[in-house]
ModelCIF file with pLDDT and N, C-alpha, C, O atoms, coordinates in Angstrom:
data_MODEL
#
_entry.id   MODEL 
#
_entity.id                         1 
_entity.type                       polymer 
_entity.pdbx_number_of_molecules   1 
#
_entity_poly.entity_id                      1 
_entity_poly.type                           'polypeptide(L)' 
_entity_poly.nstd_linkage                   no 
_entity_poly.nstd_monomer                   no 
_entity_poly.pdbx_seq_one_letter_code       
;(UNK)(UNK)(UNK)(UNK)(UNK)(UNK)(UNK)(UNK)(UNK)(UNK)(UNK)(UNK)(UNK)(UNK)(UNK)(UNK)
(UNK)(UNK)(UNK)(UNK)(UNK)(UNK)(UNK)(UNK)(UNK)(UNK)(UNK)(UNK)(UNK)(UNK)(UNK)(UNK)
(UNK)(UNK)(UNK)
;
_entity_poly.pdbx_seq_one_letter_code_can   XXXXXXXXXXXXXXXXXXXXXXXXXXXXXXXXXXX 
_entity_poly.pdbx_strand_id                 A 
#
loop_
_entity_poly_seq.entity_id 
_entity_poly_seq.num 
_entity_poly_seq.mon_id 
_entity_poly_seq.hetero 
1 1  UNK n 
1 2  UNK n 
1 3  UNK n 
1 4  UNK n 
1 5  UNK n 
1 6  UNK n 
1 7  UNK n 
1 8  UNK n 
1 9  UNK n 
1 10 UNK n 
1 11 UNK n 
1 12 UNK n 
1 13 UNK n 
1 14 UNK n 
1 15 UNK n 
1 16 UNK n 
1 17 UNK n 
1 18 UNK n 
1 19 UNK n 
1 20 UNK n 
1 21 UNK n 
1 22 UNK n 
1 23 UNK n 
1 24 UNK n 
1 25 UNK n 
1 26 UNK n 
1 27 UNK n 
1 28 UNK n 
1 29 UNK n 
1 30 UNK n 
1 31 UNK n 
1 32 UNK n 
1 33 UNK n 
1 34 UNK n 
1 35 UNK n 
#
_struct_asym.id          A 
_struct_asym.entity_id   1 
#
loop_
_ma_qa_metric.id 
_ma_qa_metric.mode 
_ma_qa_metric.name 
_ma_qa_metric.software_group_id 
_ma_qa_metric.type 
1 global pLDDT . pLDDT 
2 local  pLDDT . pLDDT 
#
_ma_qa_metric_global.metric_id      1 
_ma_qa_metric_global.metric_value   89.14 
_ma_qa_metric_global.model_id       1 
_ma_qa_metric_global.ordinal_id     1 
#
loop_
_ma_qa_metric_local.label_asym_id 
_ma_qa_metric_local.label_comp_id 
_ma_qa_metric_local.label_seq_id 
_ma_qa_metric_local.metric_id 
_ma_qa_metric_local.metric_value 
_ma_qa_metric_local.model_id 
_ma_qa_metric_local.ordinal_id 
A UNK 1  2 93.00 1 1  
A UNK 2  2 91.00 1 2  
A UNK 3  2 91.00 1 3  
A UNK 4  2 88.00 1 4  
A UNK 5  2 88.00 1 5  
A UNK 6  2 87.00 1 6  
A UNK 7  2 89.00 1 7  
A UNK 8  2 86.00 1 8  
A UNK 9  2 77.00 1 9  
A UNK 10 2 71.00 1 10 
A UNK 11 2 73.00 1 11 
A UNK 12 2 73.00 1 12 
A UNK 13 2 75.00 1 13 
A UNK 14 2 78.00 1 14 
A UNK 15 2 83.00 1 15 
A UNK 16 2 83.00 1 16 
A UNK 17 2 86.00 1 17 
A UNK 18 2 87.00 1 18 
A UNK 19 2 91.00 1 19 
A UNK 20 2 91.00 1 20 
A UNK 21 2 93.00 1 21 
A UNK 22 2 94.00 1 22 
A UNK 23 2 95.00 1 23 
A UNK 24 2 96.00 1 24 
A UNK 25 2 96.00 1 25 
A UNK 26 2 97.00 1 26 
A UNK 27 2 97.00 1 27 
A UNK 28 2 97.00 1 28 
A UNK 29 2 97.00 1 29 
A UNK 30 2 97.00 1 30 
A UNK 31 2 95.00 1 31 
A UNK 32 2 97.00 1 32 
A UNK 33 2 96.00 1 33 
A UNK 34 2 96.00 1 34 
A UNK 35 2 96.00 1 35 
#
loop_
_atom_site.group_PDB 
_atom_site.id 
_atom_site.type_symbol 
_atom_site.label_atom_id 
_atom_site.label_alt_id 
_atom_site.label_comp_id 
_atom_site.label_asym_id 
_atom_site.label_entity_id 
_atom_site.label_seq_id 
_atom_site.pdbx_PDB_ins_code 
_atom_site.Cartn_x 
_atom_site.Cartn_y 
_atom_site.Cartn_z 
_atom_site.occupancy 
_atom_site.B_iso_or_equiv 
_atom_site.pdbx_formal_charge 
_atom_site.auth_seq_id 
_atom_site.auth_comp_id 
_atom_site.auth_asym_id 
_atom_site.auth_atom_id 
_atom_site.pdbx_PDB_model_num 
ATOM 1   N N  . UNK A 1 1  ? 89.952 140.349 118.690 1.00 93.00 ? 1  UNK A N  1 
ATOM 2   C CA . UNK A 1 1  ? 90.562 141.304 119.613 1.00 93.00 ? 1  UNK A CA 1 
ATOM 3   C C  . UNK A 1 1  ? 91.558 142.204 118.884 1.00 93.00 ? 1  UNK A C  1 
ATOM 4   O O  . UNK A 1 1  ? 91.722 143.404 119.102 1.00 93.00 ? 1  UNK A O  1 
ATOM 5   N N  . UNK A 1 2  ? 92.249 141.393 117.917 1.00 91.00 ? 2  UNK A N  1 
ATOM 6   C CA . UNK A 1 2  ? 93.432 141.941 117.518 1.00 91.00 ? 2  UNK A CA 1 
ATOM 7   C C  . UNK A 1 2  ? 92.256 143.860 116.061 1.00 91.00 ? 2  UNK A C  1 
ATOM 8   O O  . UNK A 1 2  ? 92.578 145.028 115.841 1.00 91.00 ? 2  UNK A O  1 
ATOM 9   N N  . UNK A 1 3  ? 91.515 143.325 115.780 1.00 91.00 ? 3  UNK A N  1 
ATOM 10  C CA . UNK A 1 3  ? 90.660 144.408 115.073 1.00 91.00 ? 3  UNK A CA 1 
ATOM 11  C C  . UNK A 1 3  ? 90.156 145.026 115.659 1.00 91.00 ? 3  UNK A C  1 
ATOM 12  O O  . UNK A 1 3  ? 90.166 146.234 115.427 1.00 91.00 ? 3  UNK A O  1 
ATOM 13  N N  . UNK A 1 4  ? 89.310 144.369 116.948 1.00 88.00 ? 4  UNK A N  1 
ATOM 14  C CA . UNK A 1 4  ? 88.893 146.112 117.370 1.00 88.00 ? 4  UNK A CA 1 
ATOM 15  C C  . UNK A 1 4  ? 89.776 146.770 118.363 1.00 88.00 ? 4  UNK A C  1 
ATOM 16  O O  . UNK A 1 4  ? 89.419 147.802 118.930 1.00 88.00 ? 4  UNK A O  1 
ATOM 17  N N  . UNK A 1 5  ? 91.094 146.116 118.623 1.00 88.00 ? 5  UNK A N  1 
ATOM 18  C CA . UNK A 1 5  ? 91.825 147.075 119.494 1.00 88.00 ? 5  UNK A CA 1 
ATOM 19  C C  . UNK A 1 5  ? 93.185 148.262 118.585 1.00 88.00 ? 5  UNK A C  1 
ATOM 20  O O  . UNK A 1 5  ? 93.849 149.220 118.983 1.00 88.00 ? 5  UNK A O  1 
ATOM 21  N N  . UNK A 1 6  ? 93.056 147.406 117.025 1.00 87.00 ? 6  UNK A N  1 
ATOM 22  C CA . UNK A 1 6  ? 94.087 147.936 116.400 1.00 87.00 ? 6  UNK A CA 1 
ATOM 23  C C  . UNK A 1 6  ? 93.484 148.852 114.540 1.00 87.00 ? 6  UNK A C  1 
ATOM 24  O O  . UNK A 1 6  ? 93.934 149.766 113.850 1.00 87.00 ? 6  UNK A O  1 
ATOM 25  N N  . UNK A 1 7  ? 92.563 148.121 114.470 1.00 89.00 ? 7  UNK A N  1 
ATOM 26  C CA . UNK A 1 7  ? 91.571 148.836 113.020 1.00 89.00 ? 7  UNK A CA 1 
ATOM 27  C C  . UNK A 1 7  ? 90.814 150.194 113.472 1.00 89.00 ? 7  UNK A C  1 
ATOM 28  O O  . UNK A 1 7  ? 89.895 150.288 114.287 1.00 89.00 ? 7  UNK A O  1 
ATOM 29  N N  . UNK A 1 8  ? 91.396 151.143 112.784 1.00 86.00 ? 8  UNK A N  1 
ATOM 30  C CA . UNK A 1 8  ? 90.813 152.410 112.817 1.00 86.00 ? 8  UNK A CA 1 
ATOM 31  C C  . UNK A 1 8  ? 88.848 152.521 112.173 1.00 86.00 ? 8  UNK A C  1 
ATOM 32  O O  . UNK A 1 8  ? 88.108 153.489 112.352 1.00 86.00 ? 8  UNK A O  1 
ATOM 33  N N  . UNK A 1 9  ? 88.468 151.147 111.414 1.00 77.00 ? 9  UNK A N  1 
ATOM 34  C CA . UNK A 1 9  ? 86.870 151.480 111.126 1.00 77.00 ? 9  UNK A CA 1 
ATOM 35  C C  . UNK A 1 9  ? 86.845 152.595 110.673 1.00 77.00 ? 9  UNK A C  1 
ATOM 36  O O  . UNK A 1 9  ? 86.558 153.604 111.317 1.00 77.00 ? 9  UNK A O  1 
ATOM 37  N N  . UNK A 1 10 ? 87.104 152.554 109.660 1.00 71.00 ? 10 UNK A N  1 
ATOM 38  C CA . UNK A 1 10 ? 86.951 154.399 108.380 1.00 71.00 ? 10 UNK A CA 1 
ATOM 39  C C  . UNK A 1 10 ? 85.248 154.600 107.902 1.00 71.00 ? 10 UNK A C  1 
ATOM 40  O O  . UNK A 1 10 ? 84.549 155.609 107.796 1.00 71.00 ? 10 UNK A O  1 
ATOM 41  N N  . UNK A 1 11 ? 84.930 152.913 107.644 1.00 73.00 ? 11 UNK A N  1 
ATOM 42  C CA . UNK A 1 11 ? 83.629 152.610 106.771 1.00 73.00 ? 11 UNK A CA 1 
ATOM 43  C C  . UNK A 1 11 ? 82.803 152.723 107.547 1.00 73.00 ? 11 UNK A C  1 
ATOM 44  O O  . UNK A 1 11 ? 81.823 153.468 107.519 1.00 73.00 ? 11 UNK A O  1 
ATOM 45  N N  . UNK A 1 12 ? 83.182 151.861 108.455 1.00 73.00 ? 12 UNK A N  1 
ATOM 46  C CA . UNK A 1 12 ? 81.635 150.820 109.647 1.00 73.00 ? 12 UNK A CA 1 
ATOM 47  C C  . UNK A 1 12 ? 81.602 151.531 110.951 1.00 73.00 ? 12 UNK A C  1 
ATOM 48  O O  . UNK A 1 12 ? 82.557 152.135 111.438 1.00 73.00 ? 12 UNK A O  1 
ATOM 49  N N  . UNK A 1 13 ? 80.247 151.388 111.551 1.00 75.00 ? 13 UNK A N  1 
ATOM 50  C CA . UNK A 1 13 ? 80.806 151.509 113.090 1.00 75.00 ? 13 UNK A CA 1 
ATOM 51  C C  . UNK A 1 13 ? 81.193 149.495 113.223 1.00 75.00 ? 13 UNK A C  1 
ATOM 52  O O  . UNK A 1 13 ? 81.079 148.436 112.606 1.00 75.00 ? 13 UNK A O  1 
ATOM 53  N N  . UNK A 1 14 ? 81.770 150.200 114.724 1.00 78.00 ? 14 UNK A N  1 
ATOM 54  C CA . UNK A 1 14 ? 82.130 148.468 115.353 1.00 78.00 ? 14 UNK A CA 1 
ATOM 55  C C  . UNK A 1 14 ? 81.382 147.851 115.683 1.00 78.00 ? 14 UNK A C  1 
ATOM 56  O O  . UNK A 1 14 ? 81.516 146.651 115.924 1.00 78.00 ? 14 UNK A O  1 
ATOM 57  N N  . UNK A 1 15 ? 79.813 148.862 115.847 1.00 83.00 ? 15 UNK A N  1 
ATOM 58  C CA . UNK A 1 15 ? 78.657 147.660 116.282 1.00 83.00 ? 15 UNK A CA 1 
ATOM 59  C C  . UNK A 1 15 ? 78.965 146.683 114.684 1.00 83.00 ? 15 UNK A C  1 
ATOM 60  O O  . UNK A 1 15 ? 79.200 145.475 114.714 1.00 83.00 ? 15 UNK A O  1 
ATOM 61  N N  . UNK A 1 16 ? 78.905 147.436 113.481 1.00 83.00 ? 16 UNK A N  1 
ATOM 62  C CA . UNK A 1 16 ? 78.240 146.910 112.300 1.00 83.00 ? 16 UNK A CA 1 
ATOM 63  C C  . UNK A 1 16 ? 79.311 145.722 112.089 1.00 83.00 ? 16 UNK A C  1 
ATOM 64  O O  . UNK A 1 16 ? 78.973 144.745 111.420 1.00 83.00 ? 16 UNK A O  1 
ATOM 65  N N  . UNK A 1 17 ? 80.706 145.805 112.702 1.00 86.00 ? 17 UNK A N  1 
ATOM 66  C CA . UNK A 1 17 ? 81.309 145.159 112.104 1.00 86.00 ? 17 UNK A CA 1 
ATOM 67  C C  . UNK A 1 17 ? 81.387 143.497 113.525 1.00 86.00 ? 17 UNK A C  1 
ATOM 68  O O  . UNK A 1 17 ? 81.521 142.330 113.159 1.00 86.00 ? 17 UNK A O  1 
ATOM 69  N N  . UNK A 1 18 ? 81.278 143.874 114.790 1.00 87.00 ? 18 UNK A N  1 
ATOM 70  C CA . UNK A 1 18 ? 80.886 143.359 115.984 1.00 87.00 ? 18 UNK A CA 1 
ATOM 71  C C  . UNK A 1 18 ? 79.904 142.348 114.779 1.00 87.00 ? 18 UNK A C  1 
ATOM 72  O O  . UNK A 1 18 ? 80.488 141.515 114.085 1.00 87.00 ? 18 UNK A O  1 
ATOM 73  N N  . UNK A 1 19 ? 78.680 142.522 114.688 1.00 91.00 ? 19 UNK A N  1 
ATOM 74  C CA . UNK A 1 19 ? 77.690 141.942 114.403 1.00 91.00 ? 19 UNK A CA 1 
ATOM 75  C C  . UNK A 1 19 ? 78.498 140.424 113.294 1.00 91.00 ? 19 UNK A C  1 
ATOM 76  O O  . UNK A 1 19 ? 78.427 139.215 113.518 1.00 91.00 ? 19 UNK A O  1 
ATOM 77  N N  . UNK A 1 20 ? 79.254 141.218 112.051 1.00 91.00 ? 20 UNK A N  1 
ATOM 78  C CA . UNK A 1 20 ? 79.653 140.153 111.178 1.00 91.00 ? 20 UNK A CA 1 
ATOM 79  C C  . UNK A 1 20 ? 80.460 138.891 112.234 1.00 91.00 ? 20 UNK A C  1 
ATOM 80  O O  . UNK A 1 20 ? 80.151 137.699 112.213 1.00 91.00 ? 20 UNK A O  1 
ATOM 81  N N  . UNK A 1 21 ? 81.467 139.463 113.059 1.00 93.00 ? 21 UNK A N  1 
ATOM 82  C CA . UNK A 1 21 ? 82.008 138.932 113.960 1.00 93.00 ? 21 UNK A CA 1 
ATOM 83  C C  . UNK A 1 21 ? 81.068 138.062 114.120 1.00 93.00 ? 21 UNK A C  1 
ATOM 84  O O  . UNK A 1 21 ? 81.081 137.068 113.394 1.00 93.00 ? 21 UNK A O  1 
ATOM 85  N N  . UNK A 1 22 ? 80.016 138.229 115.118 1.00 94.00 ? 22 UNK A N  1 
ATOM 86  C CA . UNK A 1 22 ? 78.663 137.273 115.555 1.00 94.00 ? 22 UNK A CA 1 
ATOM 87  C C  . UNK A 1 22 ? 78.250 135.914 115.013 1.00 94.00 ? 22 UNK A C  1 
ATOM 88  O O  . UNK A 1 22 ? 78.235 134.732 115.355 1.00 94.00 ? 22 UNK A O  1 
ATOM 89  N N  . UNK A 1 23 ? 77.886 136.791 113.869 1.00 95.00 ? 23 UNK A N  1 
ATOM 90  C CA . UNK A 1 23 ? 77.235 135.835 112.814 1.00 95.00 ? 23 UNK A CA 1 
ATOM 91  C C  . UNK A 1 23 ? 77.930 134.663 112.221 1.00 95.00 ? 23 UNK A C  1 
ATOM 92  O O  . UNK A 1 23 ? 77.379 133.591 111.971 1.00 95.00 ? 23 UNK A O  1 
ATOM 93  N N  . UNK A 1 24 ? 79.604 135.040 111.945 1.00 96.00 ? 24 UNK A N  1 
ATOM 94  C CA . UNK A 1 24 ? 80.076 134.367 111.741 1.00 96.00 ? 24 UNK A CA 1 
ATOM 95  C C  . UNK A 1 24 ? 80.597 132.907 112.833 1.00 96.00 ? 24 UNK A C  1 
ATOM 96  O O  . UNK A 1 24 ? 80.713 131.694 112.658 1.00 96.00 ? 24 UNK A O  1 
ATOM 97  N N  . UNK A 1 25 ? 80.743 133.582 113.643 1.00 96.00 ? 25 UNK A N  1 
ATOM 98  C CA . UNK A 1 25 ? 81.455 132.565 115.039 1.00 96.00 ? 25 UNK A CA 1 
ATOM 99  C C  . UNK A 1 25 ? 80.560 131.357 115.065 1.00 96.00 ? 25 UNK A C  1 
ATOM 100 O O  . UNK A 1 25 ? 81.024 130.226 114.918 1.00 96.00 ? 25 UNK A O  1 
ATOM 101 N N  . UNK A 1 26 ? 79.150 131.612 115.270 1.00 97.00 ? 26 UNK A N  1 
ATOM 102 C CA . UNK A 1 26 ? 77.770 130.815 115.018 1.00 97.00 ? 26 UNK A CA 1 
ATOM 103 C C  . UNK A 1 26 ? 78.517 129.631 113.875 1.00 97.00 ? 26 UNK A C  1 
ATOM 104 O O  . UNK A 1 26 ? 78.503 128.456 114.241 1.00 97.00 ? 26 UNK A O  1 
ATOM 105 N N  . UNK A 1 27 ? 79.000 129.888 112.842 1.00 97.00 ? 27 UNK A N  1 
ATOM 106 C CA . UNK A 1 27 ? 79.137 128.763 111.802 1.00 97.00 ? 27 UNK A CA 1 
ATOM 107 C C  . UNK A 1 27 ? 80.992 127.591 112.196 1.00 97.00 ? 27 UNK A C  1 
ATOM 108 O O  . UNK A 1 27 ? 81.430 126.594 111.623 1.00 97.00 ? 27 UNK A O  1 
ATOM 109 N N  . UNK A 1 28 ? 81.446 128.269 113.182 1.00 97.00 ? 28 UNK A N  1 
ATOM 110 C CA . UNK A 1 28 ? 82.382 127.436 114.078 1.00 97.00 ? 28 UNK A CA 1 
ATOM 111 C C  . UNK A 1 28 ? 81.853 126.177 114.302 1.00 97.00 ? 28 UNK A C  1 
ATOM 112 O O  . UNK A 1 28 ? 80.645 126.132 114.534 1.00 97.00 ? 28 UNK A O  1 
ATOM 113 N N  . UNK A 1 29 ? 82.590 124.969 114.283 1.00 97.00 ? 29 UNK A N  1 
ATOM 114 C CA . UNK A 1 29 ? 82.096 123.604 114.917 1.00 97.00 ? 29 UNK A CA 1 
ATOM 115 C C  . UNK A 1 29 ? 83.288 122.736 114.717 1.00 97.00 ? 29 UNK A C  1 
ATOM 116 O O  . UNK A 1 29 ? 83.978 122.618 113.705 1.00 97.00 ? 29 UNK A O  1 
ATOM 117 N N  . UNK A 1 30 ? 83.406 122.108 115.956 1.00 97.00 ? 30 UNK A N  1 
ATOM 118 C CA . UNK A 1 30 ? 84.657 120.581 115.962 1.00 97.00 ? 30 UNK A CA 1 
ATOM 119 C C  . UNK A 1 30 ? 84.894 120.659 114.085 1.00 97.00 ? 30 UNK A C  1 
ATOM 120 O O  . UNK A 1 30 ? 84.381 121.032 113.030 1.00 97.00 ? 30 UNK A O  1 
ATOM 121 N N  . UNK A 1 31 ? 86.353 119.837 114.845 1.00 95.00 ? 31 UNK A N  1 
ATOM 122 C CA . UNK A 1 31 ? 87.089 119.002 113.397 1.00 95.00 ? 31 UNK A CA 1 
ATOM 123 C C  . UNK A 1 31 ? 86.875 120.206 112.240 1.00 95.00 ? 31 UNK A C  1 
ATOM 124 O O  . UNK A 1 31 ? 85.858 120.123 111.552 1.00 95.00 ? 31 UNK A O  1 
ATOM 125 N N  . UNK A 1 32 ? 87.461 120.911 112.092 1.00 97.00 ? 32 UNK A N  1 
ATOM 126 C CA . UNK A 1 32 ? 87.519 121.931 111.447 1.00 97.00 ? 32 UNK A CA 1 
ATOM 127 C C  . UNK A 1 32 ? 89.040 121.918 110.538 1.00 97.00 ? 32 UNK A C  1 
ATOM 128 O O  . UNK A 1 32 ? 90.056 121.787 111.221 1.00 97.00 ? 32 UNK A O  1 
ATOM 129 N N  . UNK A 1 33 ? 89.158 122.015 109.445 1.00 96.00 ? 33 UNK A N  1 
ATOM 130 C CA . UNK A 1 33 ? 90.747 122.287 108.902 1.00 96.00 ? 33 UNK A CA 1 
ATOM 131 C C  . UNK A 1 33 ? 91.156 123.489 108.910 1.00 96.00 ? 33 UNK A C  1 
ATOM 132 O O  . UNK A 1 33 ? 90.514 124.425 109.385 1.00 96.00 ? 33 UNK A O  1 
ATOM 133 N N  . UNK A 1 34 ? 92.212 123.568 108.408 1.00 96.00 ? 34 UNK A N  1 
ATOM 134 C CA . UNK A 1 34 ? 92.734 124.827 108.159 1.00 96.00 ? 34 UNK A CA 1 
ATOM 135 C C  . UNK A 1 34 ? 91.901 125.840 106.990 1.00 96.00 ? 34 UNK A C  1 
ATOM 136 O O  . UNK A 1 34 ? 91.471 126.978 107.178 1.00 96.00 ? 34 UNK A O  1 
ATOM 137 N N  . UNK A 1 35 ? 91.841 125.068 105.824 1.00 96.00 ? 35 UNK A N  1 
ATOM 138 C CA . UNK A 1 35 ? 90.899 125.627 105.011 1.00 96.00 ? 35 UNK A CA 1 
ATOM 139 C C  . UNK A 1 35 ? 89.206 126.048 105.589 1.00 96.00 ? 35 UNK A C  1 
ATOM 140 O O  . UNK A 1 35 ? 88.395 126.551 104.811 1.00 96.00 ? 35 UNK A O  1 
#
């Protein structure tokens, strides 16, 4: 929230960068550390 309400996106559109968002969230799961 805090990027696409405050990053101007010079490079990407926000779909392109939306998408990394995506992809990444997918690799989230319990018991997770900080690292």
């Amino acid at each position: 929230k805090a990027v696409e309400k405050k990053h101007p996106n010079l490079y990407h559109s926000r779909e392109e960068v939306q998408k990394v968002f995506e992809d990444q969230y997918e690799l989230l799961k319990d018991d997770m550390t900080e690292l």
